[in-house]
Protein backbone atom coordinates (compact mmCIF):
# COMPACT_ATOMS: atom_id res chain seq x y z
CA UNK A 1 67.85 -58.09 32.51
CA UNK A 2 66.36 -56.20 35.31
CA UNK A 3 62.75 -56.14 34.22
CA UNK A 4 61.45 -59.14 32.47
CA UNK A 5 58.41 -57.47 31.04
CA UNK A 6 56.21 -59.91 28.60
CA UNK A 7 57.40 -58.46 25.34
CA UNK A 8 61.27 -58.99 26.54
CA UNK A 9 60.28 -62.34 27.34
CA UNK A 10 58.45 -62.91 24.35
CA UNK A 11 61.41 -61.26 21.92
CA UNK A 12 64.06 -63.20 23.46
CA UNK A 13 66.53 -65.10 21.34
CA UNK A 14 69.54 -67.30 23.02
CA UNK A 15 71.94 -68.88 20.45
CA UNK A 16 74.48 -71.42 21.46
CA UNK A 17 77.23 -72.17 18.75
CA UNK A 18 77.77 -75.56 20.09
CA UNK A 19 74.36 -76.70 21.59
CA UNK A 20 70.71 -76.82 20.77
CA UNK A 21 68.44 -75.59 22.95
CA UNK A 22 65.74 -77.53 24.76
CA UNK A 23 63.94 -74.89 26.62
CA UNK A 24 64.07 -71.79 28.38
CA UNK A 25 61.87 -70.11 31.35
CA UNK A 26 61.94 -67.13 33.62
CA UNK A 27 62.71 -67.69 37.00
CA UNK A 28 63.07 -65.12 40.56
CA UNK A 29 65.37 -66.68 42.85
CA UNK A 30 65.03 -65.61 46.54
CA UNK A 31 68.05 -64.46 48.91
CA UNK A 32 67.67 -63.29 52.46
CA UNK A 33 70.26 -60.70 53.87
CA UNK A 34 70.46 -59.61 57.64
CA UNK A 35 71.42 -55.75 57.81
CA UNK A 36 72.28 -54.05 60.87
CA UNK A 37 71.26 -50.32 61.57
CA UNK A 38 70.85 -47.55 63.68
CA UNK A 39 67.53 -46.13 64.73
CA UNK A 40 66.85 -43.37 66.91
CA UNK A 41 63.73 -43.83 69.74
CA UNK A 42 60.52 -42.65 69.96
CA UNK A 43 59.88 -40.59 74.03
CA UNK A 44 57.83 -44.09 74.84
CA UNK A 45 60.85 -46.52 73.79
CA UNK A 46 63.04 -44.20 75.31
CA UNK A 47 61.20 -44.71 78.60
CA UNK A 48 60.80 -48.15 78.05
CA UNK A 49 64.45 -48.79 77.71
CA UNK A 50 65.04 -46.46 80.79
CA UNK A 51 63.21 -48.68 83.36
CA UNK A 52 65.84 -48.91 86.34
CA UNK A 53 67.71 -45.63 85.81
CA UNK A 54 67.28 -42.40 87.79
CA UNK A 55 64.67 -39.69 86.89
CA UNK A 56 64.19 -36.12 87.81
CA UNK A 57 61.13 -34.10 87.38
CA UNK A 58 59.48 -30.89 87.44
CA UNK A 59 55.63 -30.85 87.39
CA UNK A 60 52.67 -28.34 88.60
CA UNK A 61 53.65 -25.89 91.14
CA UNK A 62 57.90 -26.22 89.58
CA UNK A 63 57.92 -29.07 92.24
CA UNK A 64 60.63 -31.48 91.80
CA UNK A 65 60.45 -34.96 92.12
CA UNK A 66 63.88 -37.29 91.74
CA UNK A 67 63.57 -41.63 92.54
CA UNK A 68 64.28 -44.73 90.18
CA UNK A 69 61.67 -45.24 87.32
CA UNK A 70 60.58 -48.60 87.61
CA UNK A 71 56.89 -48.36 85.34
CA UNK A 72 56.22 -47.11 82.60
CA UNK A 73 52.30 -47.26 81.23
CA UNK A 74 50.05 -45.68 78.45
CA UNK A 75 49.49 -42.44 80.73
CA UNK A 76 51.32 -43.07 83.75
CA UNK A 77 55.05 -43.68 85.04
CA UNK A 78 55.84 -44.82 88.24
CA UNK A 79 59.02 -43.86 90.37
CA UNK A 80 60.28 -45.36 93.58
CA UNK A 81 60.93 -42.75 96.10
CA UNK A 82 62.69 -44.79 98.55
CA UNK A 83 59.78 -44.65 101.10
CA UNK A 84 57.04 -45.42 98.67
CA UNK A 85 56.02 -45.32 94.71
CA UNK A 86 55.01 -42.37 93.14
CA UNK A 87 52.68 -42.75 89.90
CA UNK A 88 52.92 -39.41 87.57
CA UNK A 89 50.39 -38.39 85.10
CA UNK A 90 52.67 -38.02 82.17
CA UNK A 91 50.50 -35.01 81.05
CA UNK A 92 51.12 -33.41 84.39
CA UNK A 93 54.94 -33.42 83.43
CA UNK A 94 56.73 -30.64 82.25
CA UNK A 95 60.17 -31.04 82.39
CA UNK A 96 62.11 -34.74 82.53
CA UNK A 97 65.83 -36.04 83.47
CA UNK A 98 66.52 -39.54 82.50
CA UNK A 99 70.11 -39.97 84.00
CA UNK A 100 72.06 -42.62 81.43
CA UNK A 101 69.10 -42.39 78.98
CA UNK A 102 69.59 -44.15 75.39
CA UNK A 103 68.19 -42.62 72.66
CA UNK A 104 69.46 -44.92 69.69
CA UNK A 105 69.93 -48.46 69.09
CA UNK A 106 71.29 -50.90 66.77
CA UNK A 107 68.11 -53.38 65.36
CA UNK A 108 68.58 -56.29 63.10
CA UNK A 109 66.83 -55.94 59.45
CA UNK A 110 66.25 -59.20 57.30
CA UNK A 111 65.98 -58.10 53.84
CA UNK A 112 64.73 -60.71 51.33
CA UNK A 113 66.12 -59.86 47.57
CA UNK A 114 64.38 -61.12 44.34
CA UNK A 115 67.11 -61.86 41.97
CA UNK A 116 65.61 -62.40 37.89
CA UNK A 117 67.16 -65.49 36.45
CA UNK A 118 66.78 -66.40 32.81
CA UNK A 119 66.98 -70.36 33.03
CA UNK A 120 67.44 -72.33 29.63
CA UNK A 121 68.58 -76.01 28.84
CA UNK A 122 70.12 -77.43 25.63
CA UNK A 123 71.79 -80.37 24.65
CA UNK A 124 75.33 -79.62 24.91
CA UNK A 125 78.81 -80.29 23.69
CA UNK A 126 82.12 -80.49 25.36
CA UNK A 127 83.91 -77.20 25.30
CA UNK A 128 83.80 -74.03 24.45
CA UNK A 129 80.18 -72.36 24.43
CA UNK A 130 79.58 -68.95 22.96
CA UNK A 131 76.48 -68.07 23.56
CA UNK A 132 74.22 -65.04 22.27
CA UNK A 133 70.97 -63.82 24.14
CA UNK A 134 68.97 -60.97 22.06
CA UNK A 135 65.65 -59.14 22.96
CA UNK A 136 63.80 -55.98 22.20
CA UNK A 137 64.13 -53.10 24.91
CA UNK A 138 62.99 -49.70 25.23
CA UNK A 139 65.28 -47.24 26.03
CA UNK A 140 68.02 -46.90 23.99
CA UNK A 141 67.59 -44.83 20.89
CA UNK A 142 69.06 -43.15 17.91
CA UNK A 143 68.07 -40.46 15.26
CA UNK A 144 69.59 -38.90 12.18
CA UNK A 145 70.47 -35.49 11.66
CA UNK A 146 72.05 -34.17 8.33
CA UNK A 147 74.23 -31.15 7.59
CA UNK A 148 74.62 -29.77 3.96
CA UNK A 149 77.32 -27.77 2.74
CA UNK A 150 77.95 -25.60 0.05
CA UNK A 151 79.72 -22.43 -1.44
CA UNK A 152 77.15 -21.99 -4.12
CA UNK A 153 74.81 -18.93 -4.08
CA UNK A 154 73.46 -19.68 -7.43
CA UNK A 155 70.30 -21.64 -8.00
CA UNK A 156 71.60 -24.68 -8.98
CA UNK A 157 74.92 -26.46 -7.68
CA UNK A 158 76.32 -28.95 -5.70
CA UNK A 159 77.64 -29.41 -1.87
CA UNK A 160 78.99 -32.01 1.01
CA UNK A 161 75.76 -34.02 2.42
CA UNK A 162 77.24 -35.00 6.06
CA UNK A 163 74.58 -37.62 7.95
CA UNK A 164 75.33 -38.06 11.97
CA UNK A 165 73.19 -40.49 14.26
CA UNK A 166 72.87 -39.30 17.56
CA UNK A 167 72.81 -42.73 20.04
CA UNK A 168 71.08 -41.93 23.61
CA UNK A 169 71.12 -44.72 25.89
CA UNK A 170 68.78 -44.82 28.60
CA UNK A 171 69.06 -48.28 29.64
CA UNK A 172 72.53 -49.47 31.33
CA UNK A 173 76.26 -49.23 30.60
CA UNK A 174 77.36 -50.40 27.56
CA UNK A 175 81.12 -51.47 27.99
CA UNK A 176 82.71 -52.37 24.49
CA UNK A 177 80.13 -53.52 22.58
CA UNK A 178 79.39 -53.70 19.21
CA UNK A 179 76.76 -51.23 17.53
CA UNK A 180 74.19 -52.01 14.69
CA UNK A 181 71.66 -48.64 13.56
CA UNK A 182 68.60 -49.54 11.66
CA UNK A 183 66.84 -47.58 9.15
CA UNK A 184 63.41 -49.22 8.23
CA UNK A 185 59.99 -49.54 9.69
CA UNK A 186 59.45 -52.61 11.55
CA UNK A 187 55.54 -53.90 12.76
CA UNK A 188 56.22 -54.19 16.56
CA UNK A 189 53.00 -55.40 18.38
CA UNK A 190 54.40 -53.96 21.80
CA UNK A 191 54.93 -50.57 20.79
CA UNK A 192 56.47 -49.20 23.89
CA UNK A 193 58.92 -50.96 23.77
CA UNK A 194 60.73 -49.36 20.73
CA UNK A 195 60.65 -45.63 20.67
CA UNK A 196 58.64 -45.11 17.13
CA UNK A 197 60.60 -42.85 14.11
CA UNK A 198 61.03 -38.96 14.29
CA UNK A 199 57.85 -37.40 13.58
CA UNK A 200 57.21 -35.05 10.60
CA UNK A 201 56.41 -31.75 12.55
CA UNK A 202 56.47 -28.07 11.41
CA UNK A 203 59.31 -26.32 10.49
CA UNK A 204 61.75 -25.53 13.49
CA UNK A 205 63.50 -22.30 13.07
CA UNK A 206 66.79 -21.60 14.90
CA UNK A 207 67.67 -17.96 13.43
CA UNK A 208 68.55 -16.29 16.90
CA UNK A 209 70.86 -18.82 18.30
CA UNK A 210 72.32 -20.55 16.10
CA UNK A 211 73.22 -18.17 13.36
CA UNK A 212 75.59 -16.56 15.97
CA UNK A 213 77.82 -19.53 16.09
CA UNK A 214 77.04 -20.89 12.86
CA UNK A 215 79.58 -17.88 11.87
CA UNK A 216 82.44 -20.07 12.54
CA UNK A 217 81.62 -23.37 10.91
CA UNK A 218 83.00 -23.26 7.73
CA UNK A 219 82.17 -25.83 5.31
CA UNK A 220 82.46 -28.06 4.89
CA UNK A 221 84.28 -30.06 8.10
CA UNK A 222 86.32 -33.24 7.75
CA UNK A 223 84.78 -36.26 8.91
CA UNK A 224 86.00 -39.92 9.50
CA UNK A 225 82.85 -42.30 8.78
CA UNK A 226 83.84 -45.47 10.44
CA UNK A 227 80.07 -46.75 9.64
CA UNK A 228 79.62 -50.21 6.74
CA UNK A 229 76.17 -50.00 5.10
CA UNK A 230 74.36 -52.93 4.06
CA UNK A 231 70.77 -54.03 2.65
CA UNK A 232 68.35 -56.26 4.29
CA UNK A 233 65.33 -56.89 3.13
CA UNK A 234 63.27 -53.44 3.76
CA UNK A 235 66.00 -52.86 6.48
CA UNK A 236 69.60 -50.74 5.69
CA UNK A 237 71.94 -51.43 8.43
CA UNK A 238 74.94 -49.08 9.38
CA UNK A 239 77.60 -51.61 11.67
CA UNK A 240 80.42 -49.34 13.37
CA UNK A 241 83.32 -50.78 12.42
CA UNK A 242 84.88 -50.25 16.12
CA UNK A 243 82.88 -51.30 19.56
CA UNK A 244 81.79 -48.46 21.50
CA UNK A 245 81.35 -47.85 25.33
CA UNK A 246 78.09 -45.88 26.36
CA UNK A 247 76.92 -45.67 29.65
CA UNK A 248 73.53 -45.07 31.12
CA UNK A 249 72.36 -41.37 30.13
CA UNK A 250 75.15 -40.59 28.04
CA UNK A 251 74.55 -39.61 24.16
CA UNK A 252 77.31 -39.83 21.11
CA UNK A 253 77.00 -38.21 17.64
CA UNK A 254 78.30 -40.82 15.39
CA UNK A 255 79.27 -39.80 11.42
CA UNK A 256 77.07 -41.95 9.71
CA UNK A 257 77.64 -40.80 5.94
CA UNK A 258 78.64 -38.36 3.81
CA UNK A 259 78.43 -37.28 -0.10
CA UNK A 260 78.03 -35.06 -2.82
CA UNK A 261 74.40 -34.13 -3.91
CA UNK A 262 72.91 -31.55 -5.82
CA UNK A 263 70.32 -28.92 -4.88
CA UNK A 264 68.17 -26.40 -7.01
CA UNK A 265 66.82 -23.13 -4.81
CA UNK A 266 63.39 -21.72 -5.69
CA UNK A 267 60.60 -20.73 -3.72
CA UNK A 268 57.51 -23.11 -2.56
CA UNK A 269 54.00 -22.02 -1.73
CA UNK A 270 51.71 -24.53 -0.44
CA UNK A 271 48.06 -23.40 -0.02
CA UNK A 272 47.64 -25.13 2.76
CA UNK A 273 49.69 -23.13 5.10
CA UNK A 274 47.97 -19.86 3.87
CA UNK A 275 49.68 -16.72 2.67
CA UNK A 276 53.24 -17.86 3.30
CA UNK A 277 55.82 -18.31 0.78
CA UNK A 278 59.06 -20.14 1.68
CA UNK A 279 62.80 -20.60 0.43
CA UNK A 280 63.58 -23.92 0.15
CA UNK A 281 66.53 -26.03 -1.05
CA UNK A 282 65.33 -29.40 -3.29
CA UNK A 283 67.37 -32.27 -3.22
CA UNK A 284 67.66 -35.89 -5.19
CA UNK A 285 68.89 -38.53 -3.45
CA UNK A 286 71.38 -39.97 -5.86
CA UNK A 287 73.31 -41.61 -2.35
CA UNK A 288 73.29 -44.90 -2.09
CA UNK A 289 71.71 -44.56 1.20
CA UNK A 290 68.11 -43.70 2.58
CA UNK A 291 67.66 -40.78 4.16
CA UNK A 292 65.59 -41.37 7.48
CA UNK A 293 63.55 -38.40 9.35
CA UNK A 294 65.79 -35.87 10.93
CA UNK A 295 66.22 -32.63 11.14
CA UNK A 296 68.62 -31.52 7.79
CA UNK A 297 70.57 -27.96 8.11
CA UNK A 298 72.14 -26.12 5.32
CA UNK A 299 74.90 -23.79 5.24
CA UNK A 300 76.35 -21.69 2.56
CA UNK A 301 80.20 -20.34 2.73
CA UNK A 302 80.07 -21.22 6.60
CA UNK A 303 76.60 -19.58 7.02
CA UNK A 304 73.55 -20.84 8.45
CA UNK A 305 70.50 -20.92 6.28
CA UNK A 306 68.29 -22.78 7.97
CA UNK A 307 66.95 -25.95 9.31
CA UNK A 308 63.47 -28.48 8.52
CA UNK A 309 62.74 -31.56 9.68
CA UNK A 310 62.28 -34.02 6.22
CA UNK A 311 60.19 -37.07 6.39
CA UNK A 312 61.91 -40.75 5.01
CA UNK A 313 63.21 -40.16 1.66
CA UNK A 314 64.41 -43.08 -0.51
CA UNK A 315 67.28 -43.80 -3.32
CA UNK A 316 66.27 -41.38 -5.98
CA UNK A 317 63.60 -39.66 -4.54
CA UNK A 318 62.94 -36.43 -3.92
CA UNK A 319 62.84 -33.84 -0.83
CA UNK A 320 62.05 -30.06 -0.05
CA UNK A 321 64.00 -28.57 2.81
CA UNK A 322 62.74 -25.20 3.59
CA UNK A 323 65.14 -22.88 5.45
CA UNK A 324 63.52 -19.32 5.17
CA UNK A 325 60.24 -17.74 4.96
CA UNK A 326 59.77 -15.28 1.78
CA UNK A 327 58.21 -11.70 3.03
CA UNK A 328 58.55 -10.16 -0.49
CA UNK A 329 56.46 -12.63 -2.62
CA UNK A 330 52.86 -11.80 -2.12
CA UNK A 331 50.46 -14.65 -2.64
CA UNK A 332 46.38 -14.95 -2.08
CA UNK A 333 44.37 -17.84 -3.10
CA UNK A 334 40.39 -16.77 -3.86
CA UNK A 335 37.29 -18.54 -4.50
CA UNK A 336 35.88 -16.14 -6.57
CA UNK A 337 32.48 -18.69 -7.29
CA UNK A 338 31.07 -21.48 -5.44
CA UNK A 339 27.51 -22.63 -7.31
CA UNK A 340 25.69 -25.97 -6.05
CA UNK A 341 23.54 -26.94 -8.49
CA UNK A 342 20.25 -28.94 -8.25
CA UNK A 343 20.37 -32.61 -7.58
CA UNK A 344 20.06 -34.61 -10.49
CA UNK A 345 18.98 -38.47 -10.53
CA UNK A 346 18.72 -41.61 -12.53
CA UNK A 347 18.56 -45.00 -12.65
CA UNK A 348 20.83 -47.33 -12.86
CA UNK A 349 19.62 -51.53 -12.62
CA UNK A 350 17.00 -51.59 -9.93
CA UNK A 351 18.62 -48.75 -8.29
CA UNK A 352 17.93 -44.82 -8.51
CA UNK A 353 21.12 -42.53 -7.99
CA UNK A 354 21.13 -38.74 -6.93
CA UNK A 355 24.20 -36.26 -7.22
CA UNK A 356 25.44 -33.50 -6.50
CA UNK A 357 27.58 -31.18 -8.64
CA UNK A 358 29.46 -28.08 -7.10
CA UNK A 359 31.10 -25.91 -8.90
CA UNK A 360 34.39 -23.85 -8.05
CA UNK A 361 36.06 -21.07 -9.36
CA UNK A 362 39.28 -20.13 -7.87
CA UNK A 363 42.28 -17.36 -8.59
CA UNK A 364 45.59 -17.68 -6.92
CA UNK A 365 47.79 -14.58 -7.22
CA UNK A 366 51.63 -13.89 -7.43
CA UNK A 367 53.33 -10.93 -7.01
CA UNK A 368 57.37 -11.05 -6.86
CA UNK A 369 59.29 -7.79 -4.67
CA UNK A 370 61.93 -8.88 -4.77
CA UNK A 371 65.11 -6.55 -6.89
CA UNK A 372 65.74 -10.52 -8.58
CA UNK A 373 64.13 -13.23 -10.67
CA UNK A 374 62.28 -16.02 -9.37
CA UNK A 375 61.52 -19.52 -9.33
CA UNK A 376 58.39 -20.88 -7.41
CA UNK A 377 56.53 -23.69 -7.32
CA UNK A 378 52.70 -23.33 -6.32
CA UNK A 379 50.62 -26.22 -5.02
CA UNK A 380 46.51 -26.22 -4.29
CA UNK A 381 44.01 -28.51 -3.08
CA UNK A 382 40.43 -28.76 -5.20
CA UNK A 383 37.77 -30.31 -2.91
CA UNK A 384 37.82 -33.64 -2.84
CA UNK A 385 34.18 -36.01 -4.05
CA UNK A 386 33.47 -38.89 -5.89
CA UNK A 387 34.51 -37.11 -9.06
CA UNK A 388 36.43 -34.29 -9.66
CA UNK A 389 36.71 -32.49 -12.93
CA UNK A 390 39.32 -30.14 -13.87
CA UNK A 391 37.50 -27.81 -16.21
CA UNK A 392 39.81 -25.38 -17.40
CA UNK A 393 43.06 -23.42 -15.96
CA UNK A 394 44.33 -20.19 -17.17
CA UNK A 395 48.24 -22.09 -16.58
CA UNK A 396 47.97 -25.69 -17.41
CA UNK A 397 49.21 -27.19 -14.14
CA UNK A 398 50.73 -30.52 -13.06
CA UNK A 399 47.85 -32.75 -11.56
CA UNK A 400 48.04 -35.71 -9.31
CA UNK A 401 44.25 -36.78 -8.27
CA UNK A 402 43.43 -33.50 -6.97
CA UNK A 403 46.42 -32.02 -6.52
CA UNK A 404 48.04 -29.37 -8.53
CA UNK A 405 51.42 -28.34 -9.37
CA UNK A 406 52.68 -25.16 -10.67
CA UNK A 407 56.14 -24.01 -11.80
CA UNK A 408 56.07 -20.35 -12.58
CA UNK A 409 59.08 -17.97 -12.73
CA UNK A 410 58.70 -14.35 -12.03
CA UNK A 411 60.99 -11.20 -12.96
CA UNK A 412 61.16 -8.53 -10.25
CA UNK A 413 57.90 -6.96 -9.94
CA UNK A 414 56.25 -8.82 -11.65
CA UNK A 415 52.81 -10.17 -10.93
CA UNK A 416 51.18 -13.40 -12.17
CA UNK A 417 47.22 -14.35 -11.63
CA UNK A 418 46.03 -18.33 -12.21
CA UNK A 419 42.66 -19.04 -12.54
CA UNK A 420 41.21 -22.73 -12.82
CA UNK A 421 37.76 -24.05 -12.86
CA UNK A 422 36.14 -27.09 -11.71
CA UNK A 423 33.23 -29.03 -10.65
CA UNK A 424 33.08 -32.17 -7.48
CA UNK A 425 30.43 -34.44 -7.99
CA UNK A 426 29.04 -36.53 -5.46
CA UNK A 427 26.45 -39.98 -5.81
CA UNK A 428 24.25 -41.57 -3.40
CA UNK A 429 21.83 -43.87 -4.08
CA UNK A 430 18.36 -45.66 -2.58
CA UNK A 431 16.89 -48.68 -3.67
C-alpha cells in the first residue's frame, strides 16, 4: 500500500488462519541511498575549477591577453603574466579560452527513501500462516452495461438479455487474483474513496456511429458466463469463477449474465420533458438477478435501436428503456384555467387556520401520424400542496399521490383530447 490515507487505515482488515491478532500500526521506515551523477557547470564553477590552467583573452580594443588564471572573484579574475598579475573586469571580457577546461562533473547525491510499513502482532502458532489483509481503495471500478436481443418486430415478444461488467483498474497490477463485483448500495463515510453508482442522466443517443456497425452484429452472440451469483444481505455478489490478471490502466468486459425476458413496445410521453414523445421498450425483470444502472442497448434482427441509461431495477420490477424519439405523435399539454380563490379561515382549538384553494384546469392532446396503431402511455404532474383533489377527468387515469397515468391507444390519425380538473389547497395557521 503506497498511500496509507486515514480511511485505508481505518478499513483495514488482516486475518491470520492460525493466529490472533494483538495489534497493528502504521509505520515509515527510513533508508538512505548514495547516487552518483553527472552535472554540467555553471561559467563561475567552471572558472573556479579552472584555477591553474592557461587562459586566453580578447577584451576592449580586440587586445589579447594569454597567462595562468590563478583568481577568480565576484567581478574580477586575475592572471599571472609571467612578469606581474593582471586583474580583468569580467564585464570588460569578450571572448575567453580556458585551455583543459571541465565543464561537467560527477557529485555524490544522498537520497533518503520513506518506505510505508504496515506493522501488526498476534499470538502465533507454529507453521504455516495464511494471512489475508483487506481495505477499501479508490480506484478500481466496474459498471454494467446490458445488450438485448431480439427478432421480434411485433409489440409484444421475447429476446436474449446479455449483462457485461466493464472492470477499469486504476490502481496497480493485478497478477492472478481473484475477482468479487458487488451490486448494492453501501453507506461509506469516506466517499472518495469508492467511486459512487452510475448516475441516472438523460438519454444518450448513438444513431450516427453506431448504427453503422451495429449492421453486423447479429443477434444474438454466444457468450460464456463464467460469473456465480449469490445473495448477501442487501448485497448480490458475482465471483469469477477463474482469477484474472489486470494491470494498472487496463479495462476488461466481463459476461456477467444472460437470459430470456420479455418486452412490450409502445410509446411514452412524460410531461415533464415537454412536447416529446418517445419509443420505448418495457421490460419485467423476471431474472433472478438485479439489474444495476448502466447503459441497456437493444437490437432487433442485428439492428440497432437504441440505447438509455436505466436506473437500479430489482427482481420483478419494472423498467422503460427508450430508444427513439416519436416525430409523428403530436402532443400539447394546456392549462386552459388557473382561478385562486379567496382565503378562507377557521378555527381549530386555540388556533385560527387560513387556506388557500387553486384551482386547475388542464387538456392534454394526442394526435397519432403515424400509417399504424398505437400504444402510449401519458404521464402528468398536478401541482403539488397540502391537499390535492382530483375533481374530475374526461379519461379516468391511474393516480399515485399526484401523479397520473394514462394508457390510451390510437388508430392512425386519430386524435384524442383529456381533460381533468382539480383544486391544491394549502393551510397555514397563527395562534
Amino acid at each position: 500500500i503506497v498511500n496509507f490515507t486515514k480511511p485505508i487505515l481505518d478499513s483495514i482488515l488482516i486475518n491470520d488462519d492460525n493466529g490472533a491478532i494483538l495489534e497493528w500500526y502504521h509505520h515509515t521506515r527510513e533508508t538512505t541511498t548514495t547516487e552518483y551523477r553527472n552535472k554540467t557547470l555553471c561559467f563561475n564553477e567552471i572558472l573556479r575549477d579552472s584555477i591553474g590552467k592557461e587562459i586566453s583573452l580578447r577584451i576592449y580594443g580586440n587586445k589579447t591577453v594569454e597567462g595562468e588564471l590563478i583568481w577568480n572573484g565576484e567581478d574580477k579574475i586575475g592572471i599571472n603574466l609571467g612578469n606581474g598579475i593582471l586583474f580583468i573586469n569580467k564585464r570588460d571580457v569578450k571572448e575567453m579560452i580556458i585551455y583543459g577546461a571541465v565543464t561537467e562533473k560527477i557529485i555524490e547525491v544522498n537520497k533518503t527513501n520513506r518506505i510505508p510499513e504496515l506493522i501488526f502482532k498476534e499470538n502465533s502458532n507454529p507453521g504455516t500462516h495464511n494471512i489475508e489483509i483487506s481495505y477499501l481503495a479508490w480506484g478500481a471500478n466496474w459498471k454494467p452495461e446490458y445488450k438485448f436481443y431480439t427478432n421480434s418486430e411485433e409489440k409484444r415478444g421475447r429476446g436474449t438479455l446479455q449483462a457485461w461488467a466493464i472492470v477499469t483498474n486504476n490502481i496497480e497490477d493485478w497478477n492472478n487474483v481473484d475477482m468479487k463485483l458487488v451490486i448494492g448500495y453501501p453507506i461509506v463515510l469516506y466517499p472518495r474513496i469508492i467511486r459512487p453508482p452510475i448516475g441516472f442522466g438523460g438519454v444518450r443517443y448513438a444513431l450516427e456511429k453506431a448504427t453503422a456497425v451495429a449492421e453486423a452484429e447479429y443477434a444474438p452472440p454466444q457468450v460464456n458466463v463464467q460469473f456465480t451469483q449469490e445473495e448477501l444481505g442487501e448485497f448480490y455478489i458475482y465471483t469469477l469463477s477463474n482469477k484474472v490478471t489486470l494491470k494498472n490502466g487496463e479495462t476488461r468486459y466481463l459476461p456477467l449474465f444472460t437470459g430470456e425476458v420479455e418486452f412490450n413496445k409502445k410509446y411514452f410521453w412524460d410531461t415533464r420533458q415537454g412536447d416529446t414523445v418517445y419509443r420505448v421498450f418495457e421490460f419485467t425483470n423476471s431474472l433472478p438477478d438485479p439489474w444495476a444502472k448502466g447503459i441497456f442497448s437493444i437490437y432487433i434482427n442485428g439492428n440497432f435501436q437504441g440505447q438509455d441509461r436505466i436506473d437500479y431495477v430489482a427482481k420483478n420490477d419494472k423498467v422503460k428503456v427508450k430508444v427513439s424519439k416519436a416525430p409523428d405523435i403530436n402532443v400539447k399539454k394546456q392549462t386552459l384555467e388557473k382561478i385562486e380563490y379567496p382565503e378562507s379561515q377557521e378555527t381549530i382549538g386555540h388556533k385560527i387556520r387560513y387556506s388557500r384553494t387553486t384551482y386547475y384546469k388542464v387538456n392534454l392532446t394526442i394526435e397519432n401520424f403515424r400509417d399504424e396503431e398505437v400504444e402510449i402511455e401519458i404521464k402528468d404532474y398536478m401541482v403539488s400542496g397540502d391537499q390535492v383533489n382530483l375533481k374530475s377527468s374526461t379519461i379516468k387515469p391511474e393516480r399515485i399521490h399526484n401523479v397520473l397515468t394514462w394508457d390510451l391507444t390510437l388508430r392512425s390519425g386519430e386524435k384524442k383530447s383529456i381533460i381533468y380538473e382539480y383544486e391544491v389547497i394549502n393551510w397555514y395557521y397563527y395562534r
